[in-house]
PDB file of N, CA and C in Angstrom:
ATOM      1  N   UNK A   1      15.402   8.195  19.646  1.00  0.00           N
ATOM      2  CA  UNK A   1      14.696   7.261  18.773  1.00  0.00           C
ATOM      3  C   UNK A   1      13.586   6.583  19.575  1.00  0.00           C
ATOM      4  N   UNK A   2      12.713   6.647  18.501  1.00  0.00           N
ATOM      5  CA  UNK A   2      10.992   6.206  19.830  1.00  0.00           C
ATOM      6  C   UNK A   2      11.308   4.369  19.606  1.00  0.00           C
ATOM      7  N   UNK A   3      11.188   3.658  20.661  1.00  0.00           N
ATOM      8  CA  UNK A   3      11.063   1.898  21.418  1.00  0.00           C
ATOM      9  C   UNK A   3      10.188   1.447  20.158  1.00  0.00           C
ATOM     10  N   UNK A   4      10.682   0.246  19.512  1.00  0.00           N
ATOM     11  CA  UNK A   4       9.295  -0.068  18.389  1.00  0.00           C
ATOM     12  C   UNK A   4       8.394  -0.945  19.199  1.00  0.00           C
ATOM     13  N   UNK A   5       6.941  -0.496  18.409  1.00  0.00           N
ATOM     14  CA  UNK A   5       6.083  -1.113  18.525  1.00  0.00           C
ATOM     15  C   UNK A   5       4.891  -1.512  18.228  1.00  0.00           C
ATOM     16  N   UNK A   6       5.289  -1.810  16.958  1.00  0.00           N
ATOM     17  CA  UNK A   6       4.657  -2.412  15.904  1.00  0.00           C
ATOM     18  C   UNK A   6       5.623  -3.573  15.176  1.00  0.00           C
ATOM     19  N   UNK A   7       5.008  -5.031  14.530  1.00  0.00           N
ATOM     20  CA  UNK A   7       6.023  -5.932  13.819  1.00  0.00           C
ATOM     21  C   UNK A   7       5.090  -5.793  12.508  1.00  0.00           C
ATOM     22  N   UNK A   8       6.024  -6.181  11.887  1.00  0.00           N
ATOM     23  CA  UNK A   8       5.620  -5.558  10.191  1.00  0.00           C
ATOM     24  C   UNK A   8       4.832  -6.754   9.989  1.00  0.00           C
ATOM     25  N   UNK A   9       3.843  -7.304   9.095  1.00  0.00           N
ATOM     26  CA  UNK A   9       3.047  -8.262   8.606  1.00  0.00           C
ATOM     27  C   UNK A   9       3.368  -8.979   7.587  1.00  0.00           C
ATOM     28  N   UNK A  10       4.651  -8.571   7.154  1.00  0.00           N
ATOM     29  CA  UNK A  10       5.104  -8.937   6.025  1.00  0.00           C
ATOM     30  C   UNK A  10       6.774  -9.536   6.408  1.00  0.00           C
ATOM     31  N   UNK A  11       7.886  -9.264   6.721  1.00  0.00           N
ATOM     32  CA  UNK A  11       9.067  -9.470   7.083  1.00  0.00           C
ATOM     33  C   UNK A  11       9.464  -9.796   8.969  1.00  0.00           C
ATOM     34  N   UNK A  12       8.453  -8.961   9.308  1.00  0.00           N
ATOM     35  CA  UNK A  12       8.272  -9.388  10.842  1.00  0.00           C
ATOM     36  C   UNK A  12       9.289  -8.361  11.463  1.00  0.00           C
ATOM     37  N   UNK A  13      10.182  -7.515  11.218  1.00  0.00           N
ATOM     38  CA  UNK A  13      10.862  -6.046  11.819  1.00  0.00           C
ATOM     39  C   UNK A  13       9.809  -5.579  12.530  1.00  0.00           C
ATOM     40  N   UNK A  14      10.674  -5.187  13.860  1.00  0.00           N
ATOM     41  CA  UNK A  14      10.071  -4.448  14.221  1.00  0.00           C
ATOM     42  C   UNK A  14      10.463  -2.912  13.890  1.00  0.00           C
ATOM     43  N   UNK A  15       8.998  -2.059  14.437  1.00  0.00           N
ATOM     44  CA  UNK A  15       9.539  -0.736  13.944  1.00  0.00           C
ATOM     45  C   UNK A  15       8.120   0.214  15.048  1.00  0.00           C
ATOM     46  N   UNK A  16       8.491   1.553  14.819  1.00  0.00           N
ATOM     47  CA  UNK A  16       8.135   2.700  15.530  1.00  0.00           C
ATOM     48  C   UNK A  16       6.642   2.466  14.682  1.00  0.00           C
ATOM     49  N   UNK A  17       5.413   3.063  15.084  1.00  0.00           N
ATOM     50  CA  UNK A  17       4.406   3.186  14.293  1.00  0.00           C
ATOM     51  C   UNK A  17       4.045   3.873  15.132  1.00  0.00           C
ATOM     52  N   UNK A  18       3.619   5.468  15.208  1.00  0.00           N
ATOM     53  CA  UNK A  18       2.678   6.755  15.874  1.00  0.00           C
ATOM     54  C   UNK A  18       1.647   6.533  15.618  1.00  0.00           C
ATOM     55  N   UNK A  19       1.163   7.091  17.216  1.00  0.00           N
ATOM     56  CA  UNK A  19      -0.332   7.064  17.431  1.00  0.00           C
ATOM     57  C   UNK A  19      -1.079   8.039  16.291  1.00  0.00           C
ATOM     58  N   UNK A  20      -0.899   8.688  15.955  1.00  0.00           N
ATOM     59  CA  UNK A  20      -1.656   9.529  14.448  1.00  0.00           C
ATOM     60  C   UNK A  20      -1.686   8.871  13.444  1.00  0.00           C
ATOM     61  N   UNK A  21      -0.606   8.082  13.176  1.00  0.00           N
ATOM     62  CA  UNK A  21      -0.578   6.594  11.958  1.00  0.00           C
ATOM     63  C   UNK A  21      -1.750   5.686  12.207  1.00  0.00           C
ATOM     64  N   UNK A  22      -2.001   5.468  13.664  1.00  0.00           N
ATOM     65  CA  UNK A  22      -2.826   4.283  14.212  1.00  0.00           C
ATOM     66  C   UNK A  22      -4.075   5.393  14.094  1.00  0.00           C
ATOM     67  N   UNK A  23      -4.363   6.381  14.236  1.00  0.00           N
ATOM     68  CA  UNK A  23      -5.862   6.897  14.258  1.00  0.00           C
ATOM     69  C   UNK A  23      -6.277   6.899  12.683  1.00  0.00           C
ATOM     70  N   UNK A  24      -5.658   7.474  12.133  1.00  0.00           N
ATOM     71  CA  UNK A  24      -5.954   7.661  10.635  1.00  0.00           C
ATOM     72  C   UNK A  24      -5.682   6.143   9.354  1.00  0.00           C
ATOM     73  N   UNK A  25      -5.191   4.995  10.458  1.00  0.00           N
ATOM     74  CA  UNK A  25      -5.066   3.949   9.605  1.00  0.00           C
ATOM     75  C   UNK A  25      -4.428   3.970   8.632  1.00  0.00           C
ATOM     76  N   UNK A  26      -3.669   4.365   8.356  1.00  0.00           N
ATOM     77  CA  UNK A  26      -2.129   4.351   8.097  1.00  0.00           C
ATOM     78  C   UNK A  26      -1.344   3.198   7.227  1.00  0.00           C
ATOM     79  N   UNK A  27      -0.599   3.283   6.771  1.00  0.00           N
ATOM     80  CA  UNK A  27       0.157   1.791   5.835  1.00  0.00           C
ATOM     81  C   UNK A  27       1.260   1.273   6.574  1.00  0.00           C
ATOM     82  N   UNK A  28       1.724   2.389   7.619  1.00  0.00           N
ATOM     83  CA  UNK A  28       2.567   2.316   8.662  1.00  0.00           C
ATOM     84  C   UNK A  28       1.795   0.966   9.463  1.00  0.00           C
ATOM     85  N   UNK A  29       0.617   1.137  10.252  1.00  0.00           N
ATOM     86  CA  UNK A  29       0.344   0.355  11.035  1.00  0.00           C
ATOM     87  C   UNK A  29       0.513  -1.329  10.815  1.00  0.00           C
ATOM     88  N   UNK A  30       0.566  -1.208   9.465  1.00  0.00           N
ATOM     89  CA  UNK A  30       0.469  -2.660   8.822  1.00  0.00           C
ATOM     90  C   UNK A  30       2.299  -3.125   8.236  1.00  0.00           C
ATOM     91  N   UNK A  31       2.732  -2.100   7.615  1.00  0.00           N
ATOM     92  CA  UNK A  31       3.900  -2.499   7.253  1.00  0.00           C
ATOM     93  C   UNK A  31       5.309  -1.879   7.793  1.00  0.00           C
ATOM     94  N   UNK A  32       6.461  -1.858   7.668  1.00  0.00           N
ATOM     95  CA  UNK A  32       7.532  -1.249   7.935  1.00  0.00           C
ATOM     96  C   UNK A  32       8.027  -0.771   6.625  1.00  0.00           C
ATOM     97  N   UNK A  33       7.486  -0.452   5.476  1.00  0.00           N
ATOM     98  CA  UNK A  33       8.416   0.161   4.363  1.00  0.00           C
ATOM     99  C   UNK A  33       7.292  -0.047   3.293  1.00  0.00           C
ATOM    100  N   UNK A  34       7.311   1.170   2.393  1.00  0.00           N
ATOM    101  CA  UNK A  34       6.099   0.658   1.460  1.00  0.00           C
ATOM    102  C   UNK A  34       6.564  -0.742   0.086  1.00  0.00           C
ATOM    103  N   UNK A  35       7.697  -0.786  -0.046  1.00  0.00           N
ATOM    104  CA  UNK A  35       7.796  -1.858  -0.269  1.00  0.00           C
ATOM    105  C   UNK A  35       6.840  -3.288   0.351  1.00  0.00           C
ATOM    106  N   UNK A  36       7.286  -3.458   2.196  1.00  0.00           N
ATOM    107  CA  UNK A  36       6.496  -4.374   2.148  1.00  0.00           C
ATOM    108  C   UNK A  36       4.842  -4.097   2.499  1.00  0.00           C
ATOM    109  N   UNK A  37       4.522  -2.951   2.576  1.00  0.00           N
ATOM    110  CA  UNK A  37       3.088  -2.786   2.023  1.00  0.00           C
ATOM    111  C   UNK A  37       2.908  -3.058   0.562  1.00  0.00           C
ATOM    112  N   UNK A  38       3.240  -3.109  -0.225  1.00  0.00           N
ATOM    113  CA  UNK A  38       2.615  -3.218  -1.578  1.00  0.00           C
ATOM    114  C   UNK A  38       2.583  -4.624  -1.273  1.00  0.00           C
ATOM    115  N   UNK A  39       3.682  -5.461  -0.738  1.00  0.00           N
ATOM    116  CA  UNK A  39       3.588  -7.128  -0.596  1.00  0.00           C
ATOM    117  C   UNK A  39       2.255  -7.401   0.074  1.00  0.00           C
ATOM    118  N   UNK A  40       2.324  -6.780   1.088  1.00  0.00           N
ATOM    119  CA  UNK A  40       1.040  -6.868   2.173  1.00  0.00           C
ATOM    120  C   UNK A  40      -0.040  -6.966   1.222  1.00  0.00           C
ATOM    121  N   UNK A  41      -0.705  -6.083   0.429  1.00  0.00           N
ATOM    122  CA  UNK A  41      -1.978  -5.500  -0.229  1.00  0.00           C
ATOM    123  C   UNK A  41      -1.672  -6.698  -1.584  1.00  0.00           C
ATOM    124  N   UNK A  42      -0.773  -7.020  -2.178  1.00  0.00           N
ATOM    125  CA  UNK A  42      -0.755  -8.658  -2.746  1.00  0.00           C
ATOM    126  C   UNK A  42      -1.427  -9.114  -2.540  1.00  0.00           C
ATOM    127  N   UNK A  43      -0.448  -9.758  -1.043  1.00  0.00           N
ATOM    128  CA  UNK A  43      -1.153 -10.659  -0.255  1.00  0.00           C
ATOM    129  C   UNK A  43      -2.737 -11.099   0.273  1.00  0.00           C
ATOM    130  N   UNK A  44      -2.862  -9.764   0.269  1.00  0.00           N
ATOM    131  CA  UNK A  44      -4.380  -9.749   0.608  1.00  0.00           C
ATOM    132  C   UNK A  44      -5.016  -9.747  -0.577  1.00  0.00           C
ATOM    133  N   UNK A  45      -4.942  -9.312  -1.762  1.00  0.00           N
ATOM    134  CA  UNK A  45      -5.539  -9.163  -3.171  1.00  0.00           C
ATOM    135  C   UNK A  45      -6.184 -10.619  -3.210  1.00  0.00           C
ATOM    136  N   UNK A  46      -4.699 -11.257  -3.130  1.00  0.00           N
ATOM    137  CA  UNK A  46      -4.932 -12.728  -3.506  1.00  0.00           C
ATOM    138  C   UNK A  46      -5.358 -14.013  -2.645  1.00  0.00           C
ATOM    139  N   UNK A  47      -5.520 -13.690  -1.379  1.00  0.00           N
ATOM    140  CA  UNK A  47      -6.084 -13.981  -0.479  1.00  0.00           C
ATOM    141  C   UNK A  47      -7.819 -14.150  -0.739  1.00  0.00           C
ATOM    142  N   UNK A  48      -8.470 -12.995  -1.275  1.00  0.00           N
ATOM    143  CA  UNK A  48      -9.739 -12.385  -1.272  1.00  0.00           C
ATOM    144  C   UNK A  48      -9.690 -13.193  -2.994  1.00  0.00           C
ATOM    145  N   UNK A  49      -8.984 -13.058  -3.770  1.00  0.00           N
ATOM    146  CA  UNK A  49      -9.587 -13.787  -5.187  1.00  0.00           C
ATOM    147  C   UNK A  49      -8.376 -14.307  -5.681  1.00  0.00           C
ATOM    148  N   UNK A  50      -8.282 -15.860  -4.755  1.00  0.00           N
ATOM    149  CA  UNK A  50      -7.151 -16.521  -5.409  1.00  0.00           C
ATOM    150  C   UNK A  50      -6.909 -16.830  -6.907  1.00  0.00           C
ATOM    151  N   UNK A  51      -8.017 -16.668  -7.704  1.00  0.00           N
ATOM    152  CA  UNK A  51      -7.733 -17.299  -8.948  1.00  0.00           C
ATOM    153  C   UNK A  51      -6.580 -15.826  -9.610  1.00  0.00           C
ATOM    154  N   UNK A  52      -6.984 -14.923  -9.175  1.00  0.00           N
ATOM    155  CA  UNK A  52      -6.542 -13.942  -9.766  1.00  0.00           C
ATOM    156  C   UNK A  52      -4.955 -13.879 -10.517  1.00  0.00           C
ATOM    157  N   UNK A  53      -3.842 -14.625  -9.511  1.00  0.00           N
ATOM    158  CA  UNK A  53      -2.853 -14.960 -10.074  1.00  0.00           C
ATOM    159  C   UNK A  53      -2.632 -15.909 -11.046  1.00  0.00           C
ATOM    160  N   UNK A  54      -3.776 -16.829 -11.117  1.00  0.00           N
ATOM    161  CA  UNK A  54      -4.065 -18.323 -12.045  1.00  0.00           C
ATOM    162  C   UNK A  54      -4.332 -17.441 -13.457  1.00  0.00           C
ATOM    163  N   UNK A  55      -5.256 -16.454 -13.274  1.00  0.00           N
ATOM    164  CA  UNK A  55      -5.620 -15.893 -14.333  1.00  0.00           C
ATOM    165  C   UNK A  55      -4.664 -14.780 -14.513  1.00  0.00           C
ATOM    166  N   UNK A  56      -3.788 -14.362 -14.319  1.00  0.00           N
ATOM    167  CA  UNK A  56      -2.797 -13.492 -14.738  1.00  0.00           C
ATOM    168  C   UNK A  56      -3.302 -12.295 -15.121  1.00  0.00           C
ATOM    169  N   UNK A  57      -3.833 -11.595 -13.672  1.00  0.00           N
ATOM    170  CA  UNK A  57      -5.333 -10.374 -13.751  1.00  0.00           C
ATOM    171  C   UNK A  57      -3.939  -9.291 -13.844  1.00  0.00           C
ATOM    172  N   UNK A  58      -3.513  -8.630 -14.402  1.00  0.00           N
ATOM    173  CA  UNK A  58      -3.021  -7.333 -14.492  1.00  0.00           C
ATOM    174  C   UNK A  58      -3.694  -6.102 -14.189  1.00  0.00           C
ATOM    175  N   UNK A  59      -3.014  -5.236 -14.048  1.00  0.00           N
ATOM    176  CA  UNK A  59      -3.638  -3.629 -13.593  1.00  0.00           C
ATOM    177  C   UNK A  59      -4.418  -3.255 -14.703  1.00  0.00           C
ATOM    178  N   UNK A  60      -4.077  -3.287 -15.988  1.00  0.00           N
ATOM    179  CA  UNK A  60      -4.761  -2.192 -16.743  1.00  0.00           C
ATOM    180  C   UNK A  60      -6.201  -3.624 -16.981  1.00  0.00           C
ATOM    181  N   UNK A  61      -6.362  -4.449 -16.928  1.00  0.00           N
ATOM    182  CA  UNK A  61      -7.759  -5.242 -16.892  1.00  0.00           C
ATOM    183  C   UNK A  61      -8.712  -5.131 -15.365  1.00  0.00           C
ATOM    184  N   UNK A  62      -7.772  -4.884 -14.543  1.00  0.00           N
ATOM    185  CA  UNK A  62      -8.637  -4.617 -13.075  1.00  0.00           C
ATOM    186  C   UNK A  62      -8.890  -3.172 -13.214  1.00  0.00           C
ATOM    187  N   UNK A  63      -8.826  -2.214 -13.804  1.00  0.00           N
ATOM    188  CA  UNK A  63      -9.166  -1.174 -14.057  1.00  0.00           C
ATOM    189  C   UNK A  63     -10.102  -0.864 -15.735  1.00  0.00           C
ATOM    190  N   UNK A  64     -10.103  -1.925 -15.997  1.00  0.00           N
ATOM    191  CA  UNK A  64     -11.227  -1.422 -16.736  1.00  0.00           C
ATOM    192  C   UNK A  64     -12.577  -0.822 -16.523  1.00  0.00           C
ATOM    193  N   UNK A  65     -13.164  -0.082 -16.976  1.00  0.00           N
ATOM    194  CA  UNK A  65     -14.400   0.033 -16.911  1.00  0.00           C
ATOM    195  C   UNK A  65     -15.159  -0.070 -18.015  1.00  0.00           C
ATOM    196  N   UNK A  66     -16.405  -0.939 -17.856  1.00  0.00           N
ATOM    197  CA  UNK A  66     -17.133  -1.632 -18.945  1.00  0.00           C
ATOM    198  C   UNK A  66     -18.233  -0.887 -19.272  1.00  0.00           C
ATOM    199  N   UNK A  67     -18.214   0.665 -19.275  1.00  0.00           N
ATOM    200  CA  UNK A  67     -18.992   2.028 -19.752  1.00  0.00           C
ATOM    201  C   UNK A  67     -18.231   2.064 -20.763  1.00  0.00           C
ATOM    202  N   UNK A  68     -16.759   1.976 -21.126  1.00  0.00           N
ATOM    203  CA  UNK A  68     -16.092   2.468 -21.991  1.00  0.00           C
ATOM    204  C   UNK A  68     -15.617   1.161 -22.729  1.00  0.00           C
ATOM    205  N   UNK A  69     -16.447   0.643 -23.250  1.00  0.00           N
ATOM    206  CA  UNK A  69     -16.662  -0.766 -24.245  1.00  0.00           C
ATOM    207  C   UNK A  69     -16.349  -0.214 -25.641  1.00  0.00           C
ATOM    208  N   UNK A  70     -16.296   1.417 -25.972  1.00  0.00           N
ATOM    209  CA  UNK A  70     -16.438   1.824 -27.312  1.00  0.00           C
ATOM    210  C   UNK A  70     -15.117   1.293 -28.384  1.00  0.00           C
ATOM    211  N   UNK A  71     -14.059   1.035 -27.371  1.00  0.00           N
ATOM    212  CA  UNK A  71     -13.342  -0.158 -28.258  1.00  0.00           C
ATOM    213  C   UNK A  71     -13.300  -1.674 -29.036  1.00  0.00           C
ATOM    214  N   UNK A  72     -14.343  -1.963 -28.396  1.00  0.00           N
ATOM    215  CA  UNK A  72     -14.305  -3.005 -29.184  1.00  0.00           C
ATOM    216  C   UNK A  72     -15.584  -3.336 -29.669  1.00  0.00           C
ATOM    217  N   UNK A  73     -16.086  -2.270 -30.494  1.00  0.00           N
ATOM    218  CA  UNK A  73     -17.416  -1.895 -31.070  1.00  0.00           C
ATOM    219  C   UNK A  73     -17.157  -2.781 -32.384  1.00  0.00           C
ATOM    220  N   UNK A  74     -15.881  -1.950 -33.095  1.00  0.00           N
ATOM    221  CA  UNK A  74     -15.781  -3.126 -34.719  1.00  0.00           C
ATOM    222  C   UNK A  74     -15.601  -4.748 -34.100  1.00  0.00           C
ATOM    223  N   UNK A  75     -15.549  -5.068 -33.026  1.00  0.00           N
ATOM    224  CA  UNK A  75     -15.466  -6.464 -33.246  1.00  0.00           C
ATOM    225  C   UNK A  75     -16.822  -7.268 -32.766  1.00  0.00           C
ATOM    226  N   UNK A  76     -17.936  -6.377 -32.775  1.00  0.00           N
ATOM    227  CA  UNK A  76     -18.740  -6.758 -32.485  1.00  0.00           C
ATOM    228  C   UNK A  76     -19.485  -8.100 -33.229  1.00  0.00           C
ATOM    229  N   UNK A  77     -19.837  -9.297 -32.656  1.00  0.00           N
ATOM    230  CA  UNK A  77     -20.760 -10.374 -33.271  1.00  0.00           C
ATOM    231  C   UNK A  77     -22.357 -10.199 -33.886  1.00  0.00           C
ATOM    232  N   UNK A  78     -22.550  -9.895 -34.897  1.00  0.00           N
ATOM    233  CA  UNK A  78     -23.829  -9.470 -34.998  1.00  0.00           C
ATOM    234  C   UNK A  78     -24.670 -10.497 -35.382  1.00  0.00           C
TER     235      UNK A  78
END
């Protein structure tokens, strides 16, 4: 078993992280389990646009794209 050496950013474990993880930047380098990577990338979400949790930004609204407006054409204000 490889000596750890890396501490997770999220729970603080330590753990193994390979040098090929560290060249290619990796989710390894940052977390110990993708669990606490998804916490990690939260963290940082909301870090970078705190309101975002205030406003209760969900996935399918952060993925909109506003090319494809053709839904809400009948509710248009004329």
């Amino acid at each position: 078993m490889n000596k750890p050496n890396t501490k997770c950013r999220v729970c603080g474990k330590s753990y193994f992280c390979c040098s090929d993880s560290r060249k290619i930047g990796s989710w390894r380098t940052m977390a110990c389990s993708t669990e606490c990577f998804r916490e990690y990338m939260e963290r940082i979400g909301t870090s970078r646009n705190p309101m975002a949790k205030e406003l209760n930004v969900t996935e399918d609204n952060r993925n909109y794209n506003d090319a494809d407006s053709s839904q809400f054409d009948d509710q248009a204000v004329g």
